[in-house]
Structure formats: structure tokens, C-alpha cells
PDB file of N, CA and C in Angstrom:
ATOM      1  N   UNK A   1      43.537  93.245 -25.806  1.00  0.00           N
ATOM      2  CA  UNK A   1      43.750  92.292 -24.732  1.00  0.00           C
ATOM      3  C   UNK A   1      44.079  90.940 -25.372  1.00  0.00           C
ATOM      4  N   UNK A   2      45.292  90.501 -24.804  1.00  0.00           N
ATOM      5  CA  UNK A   2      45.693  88.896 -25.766  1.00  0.00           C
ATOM      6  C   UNK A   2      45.423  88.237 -24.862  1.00  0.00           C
ATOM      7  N   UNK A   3      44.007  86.952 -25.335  1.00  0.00           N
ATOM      8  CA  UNK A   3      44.365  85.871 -24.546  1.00  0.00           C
ATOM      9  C   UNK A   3      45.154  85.245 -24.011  1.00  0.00           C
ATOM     10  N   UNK A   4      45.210  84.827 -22.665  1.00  0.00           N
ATOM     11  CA  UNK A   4      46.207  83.990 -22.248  1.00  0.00           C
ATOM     12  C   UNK A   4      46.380  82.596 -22.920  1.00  0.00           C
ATOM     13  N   UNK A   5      47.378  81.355 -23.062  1.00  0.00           N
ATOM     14  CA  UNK A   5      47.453  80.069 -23.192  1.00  0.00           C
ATOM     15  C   UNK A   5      46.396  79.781 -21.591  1.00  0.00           C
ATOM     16  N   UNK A   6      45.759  78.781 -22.331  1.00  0.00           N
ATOM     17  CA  UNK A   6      44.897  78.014 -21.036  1.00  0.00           C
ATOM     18  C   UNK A   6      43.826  78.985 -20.755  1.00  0.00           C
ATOM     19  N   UNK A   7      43.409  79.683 -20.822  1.00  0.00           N
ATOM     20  CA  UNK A   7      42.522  80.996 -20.297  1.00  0.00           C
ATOM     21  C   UNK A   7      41.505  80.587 -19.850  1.00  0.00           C
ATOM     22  N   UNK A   8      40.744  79.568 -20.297  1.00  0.00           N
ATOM     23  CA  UNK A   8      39.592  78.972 -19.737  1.00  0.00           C
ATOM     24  C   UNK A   8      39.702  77.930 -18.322  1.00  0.00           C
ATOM     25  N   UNK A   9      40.820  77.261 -18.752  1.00  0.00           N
ATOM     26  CA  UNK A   9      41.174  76.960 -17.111  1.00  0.00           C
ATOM     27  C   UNK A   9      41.244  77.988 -16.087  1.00  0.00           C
ATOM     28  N   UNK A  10      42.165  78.668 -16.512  1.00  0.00           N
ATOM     29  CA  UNK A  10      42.535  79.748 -15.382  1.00  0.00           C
ATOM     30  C   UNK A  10      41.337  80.182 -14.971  1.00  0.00           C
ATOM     31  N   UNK A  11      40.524  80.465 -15.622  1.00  0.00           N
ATOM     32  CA  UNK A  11      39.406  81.294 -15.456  1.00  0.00           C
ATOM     33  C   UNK A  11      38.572  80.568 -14.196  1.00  0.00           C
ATOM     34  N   UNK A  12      38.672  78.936 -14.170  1.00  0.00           N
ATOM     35  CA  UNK A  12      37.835  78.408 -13.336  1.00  0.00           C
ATOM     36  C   UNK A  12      38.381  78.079 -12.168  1.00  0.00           C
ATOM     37  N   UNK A  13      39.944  78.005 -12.811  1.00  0.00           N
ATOM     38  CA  UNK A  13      40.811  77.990 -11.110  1.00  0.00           C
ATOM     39  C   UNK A  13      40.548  79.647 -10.229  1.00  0.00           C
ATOM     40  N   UNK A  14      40.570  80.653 -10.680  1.00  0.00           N
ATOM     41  CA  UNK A  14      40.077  81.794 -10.517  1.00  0.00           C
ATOM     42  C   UNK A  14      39.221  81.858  -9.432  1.00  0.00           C
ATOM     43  N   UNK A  15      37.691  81.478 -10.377  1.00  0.00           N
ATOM     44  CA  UNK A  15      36.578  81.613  -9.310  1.00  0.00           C
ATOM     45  C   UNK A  15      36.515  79.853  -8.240  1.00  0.00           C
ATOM     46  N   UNK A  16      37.423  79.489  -8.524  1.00  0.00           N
ATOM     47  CA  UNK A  16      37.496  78.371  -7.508  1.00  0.00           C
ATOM     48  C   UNK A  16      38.031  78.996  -6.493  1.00  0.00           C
ATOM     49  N   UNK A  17      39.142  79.984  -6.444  1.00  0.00           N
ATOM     50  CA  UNK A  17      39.879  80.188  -5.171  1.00  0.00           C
ATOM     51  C   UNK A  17      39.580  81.420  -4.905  1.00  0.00           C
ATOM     52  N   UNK A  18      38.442  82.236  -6.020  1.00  0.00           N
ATOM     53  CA  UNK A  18      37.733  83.348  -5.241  1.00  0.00           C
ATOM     54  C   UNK A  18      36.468  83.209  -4.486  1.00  0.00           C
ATOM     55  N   UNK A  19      36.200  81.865  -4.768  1.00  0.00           N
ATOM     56  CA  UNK A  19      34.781  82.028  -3.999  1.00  0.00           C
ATOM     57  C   UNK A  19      35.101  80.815  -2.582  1.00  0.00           C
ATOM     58  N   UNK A  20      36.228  80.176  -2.903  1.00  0.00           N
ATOM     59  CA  UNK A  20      36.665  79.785  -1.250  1.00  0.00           C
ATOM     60  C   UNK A  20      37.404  81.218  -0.504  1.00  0.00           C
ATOM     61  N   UNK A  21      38.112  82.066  -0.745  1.00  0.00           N
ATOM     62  CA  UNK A  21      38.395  82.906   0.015  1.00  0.00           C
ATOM     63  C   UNK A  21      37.033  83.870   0.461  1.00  0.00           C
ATOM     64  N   UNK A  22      35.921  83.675  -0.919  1.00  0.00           N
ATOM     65  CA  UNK A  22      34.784  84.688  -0.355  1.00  0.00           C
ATOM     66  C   UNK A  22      34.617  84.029   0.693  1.00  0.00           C
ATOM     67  N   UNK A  23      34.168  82.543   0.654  1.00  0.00           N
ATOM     68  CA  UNK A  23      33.359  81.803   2.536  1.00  0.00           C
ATOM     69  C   UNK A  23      34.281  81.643   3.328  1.00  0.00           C
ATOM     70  N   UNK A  24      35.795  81.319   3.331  1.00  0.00           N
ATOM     71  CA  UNK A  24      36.578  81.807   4.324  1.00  0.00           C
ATOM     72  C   UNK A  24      36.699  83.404   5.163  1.00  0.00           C
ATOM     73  N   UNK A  25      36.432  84.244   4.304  1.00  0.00           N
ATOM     74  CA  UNK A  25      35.729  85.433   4.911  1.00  0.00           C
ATOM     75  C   UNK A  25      34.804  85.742   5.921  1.00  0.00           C
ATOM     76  N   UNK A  26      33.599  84.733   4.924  1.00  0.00           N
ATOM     77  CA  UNK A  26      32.650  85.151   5.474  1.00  0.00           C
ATOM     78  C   UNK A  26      31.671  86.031   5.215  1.00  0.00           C
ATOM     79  N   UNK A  27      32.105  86.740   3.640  1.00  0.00           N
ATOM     80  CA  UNK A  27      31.170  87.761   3.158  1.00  0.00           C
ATOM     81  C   UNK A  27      30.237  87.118   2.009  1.00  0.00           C
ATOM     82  N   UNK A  28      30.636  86.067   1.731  1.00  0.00           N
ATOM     83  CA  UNK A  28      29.687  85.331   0.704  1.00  0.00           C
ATOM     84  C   UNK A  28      29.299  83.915   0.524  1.00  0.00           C
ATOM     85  N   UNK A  29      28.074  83.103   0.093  1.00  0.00           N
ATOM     86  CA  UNK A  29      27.949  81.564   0.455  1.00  0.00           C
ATOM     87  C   UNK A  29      27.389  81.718  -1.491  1.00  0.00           C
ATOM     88  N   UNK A  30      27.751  80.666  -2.062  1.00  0.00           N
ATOM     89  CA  UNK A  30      27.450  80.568  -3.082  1.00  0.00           C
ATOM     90  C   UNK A  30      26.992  79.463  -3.261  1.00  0.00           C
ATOM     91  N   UNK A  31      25.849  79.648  -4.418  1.00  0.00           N
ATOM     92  CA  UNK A  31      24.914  78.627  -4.447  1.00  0.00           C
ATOM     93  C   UNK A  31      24.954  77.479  -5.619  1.00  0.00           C
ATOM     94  N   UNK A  32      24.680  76.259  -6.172  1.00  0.00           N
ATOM     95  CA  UNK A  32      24.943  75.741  -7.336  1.00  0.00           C
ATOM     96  C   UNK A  32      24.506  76.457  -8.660  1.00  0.00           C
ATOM     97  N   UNK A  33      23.230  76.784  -7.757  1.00  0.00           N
ATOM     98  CA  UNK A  33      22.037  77.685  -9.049  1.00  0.00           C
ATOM     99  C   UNK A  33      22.943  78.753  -9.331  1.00  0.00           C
ATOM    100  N   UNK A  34      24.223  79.738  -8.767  1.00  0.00           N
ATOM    101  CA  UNK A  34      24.673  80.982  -9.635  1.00  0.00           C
ATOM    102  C   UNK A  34      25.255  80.249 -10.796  1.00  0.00           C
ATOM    103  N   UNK A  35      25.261  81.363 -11.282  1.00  0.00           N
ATOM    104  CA  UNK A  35      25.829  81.184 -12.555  1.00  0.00           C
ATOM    105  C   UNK A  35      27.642  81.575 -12.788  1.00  0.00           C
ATOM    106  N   UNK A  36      27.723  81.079 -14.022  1.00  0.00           N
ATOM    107  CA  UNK A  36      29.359  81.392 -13.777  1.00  0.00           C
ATOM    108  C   UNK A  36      29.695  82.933 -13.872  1.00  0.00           C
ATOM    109  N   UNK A  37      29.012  83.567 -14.778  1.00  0.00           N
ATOM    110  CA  UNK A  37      29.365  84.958 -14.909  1.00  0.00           C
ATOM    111  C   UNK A  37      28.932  85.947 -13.392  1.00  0.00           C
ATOM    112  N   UNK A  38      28.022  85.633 -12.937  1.00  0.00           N
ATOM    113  CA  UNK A  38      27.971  86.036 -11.334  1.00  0.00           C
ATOM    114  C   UNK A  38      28.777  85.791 -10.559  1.00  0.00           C
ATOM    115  N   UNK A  39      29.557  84.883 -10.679  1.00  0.00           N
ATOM    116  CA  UNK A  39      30.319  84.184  -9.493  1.00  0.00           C
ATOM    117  C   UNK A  39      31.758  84.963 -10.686  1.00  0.00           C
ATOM    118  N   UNK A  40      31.869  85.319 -11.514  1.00  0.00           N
ATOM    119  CA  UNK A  40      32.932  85.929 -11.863  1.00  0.00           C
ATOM    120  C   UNK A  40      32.598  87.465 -11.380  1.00  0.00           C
ATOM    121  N   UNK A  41      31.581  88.213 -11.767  1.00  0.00           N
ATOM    122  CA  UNK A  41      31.618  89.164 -11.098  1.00  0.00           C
ATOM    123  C   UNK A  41      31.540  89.614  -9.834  1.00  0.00           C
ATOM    124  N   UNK A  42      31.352  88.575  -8.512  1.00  0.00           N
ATOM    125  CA  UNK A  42      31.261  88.999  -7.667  1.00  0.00           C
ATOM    126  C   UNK A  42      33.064  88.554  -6.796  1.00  0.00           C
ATOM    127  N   UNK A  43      33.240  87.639  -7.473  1.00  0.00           N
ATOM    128  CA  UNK A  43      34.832  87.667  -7.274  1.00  0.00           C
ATOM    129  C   UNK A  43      35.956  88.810  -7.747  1.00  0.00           C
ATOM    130  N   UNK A  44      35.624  89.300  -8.872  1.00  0.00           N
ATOM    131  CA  UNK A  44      36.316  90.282  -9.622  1.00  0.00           C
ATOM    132  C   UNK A  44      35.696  91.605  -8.276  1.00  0.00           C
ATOM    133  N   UNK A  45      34.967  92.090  -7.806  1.00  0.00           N
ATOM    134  CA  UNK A  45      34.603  92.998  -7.270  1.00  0.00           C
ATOM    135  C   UNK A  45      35.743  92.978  -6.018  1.00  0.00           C
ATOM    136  N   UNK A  46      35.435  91.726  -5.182  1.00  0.00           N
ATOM    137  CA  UNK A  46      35.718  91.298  -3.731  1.00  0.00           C
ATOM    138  C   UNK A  46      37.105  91.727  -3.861  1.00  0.00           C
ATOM    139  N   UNK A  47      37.605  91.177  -4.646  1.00  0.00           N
ATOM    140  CA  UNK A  47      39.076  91.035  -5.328  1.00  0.00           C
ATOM    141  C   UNK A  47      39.726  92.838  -5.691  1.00  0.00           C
ATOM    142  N   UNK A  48      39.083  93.716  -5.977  1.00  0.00           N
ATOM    143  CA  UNK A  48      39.130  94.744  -6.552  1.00  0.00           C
ATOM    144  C   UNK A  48      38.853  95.446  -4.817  1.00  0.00           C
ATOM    145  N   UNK A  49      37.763  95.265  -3.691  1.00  0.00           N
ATOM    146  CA  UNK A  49      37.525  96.050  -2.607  1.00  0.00           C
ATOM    147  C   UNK A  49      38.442  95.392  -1.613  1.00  0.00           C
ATOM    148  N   UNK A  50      38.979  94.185  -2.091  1.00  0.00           N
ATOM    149  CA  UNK A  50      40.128  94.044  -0.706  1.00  0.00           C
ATOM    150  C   UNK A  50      41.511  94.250  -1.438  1.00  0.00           C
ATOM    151  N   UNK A  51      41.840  94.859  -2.499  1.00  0.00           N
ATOM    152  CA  UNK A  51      42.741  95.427  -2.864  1.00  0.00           C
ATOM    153  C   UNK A  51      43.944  94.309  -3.082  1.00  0.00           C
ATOM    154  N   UNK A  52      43.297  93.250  -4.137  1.00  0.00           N
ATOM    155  CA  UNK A  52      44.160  91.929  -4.333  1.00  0.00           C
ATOM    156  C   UNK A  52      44.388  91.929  -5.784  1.00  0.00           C
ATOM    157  N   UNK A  53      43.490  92.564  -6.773  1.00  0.00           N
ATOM    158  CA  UNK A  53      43.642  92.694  -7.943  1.00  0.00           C
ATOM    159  C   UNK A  53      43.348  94.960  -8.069  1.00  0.00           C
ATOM    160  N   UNK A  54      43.922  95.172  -9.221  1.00  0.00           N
ATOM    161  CA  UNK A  54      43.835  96.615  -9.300  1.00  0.00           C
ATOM    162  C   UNK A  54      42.804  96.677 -10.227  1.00  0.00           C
ATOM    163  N   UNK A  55      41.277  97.353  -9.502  1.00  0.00           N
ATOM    164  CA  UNK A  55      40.422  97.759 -11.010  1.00  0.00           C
ATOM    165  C   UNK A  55      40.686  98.059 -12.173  1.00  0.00           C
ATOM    166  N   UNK A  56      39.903  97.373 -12.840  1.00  0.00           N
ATOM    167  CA  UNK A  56      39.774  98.263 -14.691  1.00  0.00           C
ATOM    168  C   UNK A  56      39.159  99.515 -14.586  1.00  0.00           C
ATOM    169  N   UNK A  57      39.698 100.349 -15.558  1.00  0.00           N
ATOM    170  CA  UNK A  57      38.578 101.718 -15.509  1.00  0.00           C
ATOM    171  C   UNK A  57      37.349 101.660 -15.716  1.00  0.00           C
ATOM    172  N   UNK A  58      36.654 101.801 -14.851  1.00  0.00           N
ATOM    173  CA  UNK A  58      34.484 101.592 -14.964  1.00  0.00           C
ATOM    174  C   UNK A  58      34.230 101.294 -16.523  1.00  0.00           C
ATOM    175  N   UNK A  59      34.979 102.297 -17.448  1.00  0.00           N
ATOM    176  CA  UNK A  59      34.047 101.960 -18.935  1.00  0.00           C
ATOM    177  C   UNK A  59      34.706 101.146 -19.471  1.00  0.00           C
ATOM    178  N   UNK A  60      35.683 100.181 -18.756  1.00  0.00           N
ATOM    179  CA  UNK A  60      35.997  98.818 -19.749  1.00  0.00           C
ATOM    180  C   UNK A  60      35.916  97.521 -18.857  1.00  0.00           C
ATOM    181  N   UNK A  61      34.780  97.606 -17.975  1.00  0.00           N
ATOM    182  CA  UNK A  61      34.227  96.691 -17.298  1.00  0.00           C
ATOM    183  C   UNK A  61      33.496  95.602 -18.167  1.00  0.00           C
ATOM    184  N   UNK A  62      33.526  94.485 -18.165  1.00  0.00           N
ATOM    185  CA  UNK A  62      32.529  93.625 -19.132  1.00  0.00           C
ATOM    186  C   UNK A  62      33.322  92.436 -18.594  1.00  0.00           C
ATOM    187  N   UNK A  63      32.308  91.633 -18.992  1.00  0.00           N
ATOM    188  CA  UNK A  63      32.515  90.465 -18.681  1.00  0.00           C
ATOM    189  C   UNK A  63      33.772  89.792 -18.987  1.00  0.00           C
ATOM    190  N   UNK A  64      33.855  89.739 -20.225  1.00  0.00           N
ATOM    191  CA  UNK A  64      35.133  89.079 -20.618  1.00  0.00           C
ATOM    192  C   UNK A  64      36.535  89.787 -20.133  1.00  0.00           C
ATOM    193  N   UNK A  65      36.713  91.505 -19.876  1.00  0.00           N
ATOM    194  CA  UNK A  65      37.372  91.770 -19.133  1.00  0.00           C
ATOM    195  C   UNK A  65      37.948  91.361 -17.787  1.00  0.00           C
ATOM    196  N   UNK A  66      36.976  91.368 -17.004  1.00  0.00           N
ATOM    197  CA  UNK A  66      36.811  90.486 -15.345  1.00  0.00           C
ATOM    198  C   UNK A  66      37.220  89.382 -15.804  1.00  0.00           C
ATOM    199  N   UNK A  67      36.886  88.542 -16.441  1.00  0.00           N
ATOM    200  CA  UNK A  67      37.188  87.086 -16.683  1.00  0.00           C
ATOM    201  C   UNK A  67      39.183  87.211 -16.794  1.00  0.00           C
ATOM    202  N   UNK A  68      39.401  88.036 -18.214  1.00  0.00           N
ATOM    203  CA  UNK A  68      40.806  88.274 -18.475  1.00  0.00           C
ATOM    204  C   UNK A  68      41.335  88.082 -17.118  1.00  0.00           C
ATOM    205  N   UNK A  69      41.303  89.501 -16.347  1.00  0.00           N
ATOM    206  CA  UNK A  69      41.871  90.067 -14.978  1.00  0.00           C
ATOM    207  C   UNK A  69      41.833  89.063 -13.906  1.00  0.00           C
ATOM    208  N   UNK A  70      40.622  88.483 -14.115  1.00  0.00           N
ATOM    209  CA  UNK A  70      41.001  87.276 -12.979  1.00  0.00           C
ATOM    210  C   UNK A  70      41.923  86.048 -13.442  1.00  0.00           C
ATOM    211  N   UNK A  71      41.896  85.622 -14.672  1.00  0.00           N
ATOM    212  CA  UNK A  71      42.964  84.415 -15.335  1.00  0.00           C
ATOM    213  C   UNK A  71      43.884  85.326 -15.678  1.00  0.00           C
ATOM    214  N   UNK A  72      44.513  86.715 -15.040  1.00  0.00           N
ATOM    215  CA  UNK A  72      45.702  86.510 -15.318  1.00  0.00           C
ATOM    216  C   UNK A  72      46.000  86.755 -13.199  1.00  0.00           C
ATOM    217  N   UNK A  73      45.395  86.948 -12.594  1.00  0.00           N
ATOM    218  CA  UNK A  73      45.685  86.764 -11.321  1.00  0.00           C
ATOM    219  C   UNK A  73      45.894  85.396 -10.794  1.00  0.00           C
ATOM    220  N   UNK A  74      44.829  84.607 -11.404  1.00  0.00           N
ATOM    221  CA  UNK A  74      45.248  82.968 -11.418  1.00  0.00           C
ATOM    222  C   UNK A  74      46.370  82.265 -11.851  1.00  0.00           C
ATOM    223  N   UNK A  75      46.783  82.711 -13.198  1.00  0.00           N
ATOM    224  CA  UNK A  75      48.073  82.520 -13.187  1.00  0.00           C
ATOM    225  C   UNK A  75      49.316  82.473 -12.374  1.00  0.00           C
ATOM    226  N   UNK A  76      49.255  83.511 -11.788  1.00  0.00           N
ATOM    227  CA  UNK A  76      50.463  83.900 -11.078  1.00  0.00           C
ATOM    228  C   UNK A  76      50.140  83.148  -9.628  1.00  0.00           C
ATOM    229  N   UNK A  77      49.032  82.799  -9.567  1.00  0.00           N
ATOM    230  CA  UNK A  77      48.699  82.150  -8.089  1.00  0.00           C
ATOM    231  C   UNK A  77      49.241  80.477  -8.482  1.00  0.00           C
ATOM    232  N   UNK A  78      49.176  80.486  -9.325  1.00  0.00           N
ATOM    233  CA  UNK A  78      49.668  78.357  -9.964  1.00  0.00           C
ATOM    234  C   UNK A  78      51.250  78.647  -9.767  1.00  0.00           C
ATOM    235  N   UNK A  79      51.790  79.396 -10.161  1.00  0.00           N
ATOM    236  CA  UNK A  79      53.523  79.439 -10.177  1.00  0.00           C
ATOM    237  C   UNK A  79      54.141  79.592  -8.603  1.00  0.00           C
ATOM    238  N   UNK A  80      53.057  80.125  -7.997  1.00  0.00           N
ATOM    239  CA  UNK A  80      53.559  80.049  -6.546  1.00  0.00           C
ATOM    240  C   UNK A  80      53.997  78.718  -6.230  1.00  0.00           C
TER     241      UNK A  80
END
């Protein structure tokens, strides 16, 4: 997996516009106290059950994976 340029941005533009689409939903309220890797995995999931990003195969789930998959979905959401 090659890092992206910027990857750590992306990563936070990511769960910035996954966890406003989670409370525009309506399926999730997030708190200051989560943490970032929670709030990456529960975006990477949401993202994966409303069929906006395509799962990884179960045994290459990990953190830094989800992270990847979501900064490269972020990406393509900035060029819009």
C-alpha cells in the first residue's frame, strides 16, 4: 500500500465529512472524548454498509488500512 502525498490531511478531512454525514443521518452523535481511531473505524464501517466505499477483505482490516481507504476516498471528494 503506497502512501498517498498529504495522507494525514486527507485522513482528517475524511473523518470530518464522515462523521457530519454520520449526524446528518442520524445514525451517529460523536463525542470530543472519541478518539481518532474510533471515529475512523466507525466511519470506515458506515461508509462500507451504505455502500460509498468497497470493503477490504476482513483479514486486511487494521487500522492503518481504514485510514488508507478513507484518504483515498477523501481525495477524490477535494477534486470535486
Amino acid at each position: 500500500m503506497k502512501k498517498l502525498k498529504d495522507e494525514k490531511e486527507l485522513i482528517k478531512k475524511a473523518i470530518q465529512l464522515g462523521m457530519s454525514y454520520a449526524e446528518k443521518r442520524g445514525v451517529a452523535k460523536f463525542e470530543a472524548t472519541d478518539s481518532a481511531s474510533e471515529k475512523v473505524e466507525y466511519v470506515y464501517r458506515l461508509f462500507v454498509h451504505d455502500k460509498i466505499i468497497q470493503a477490504l477483505p476482513e483479514d486486511q482490516v487494521s487500522q492503518k488500512s481504514m485510514q488508507h481507504k478513507l484518504a483515498i476516498w477523501a481525495s477524490k471528494q477535494v477534486k470535486k
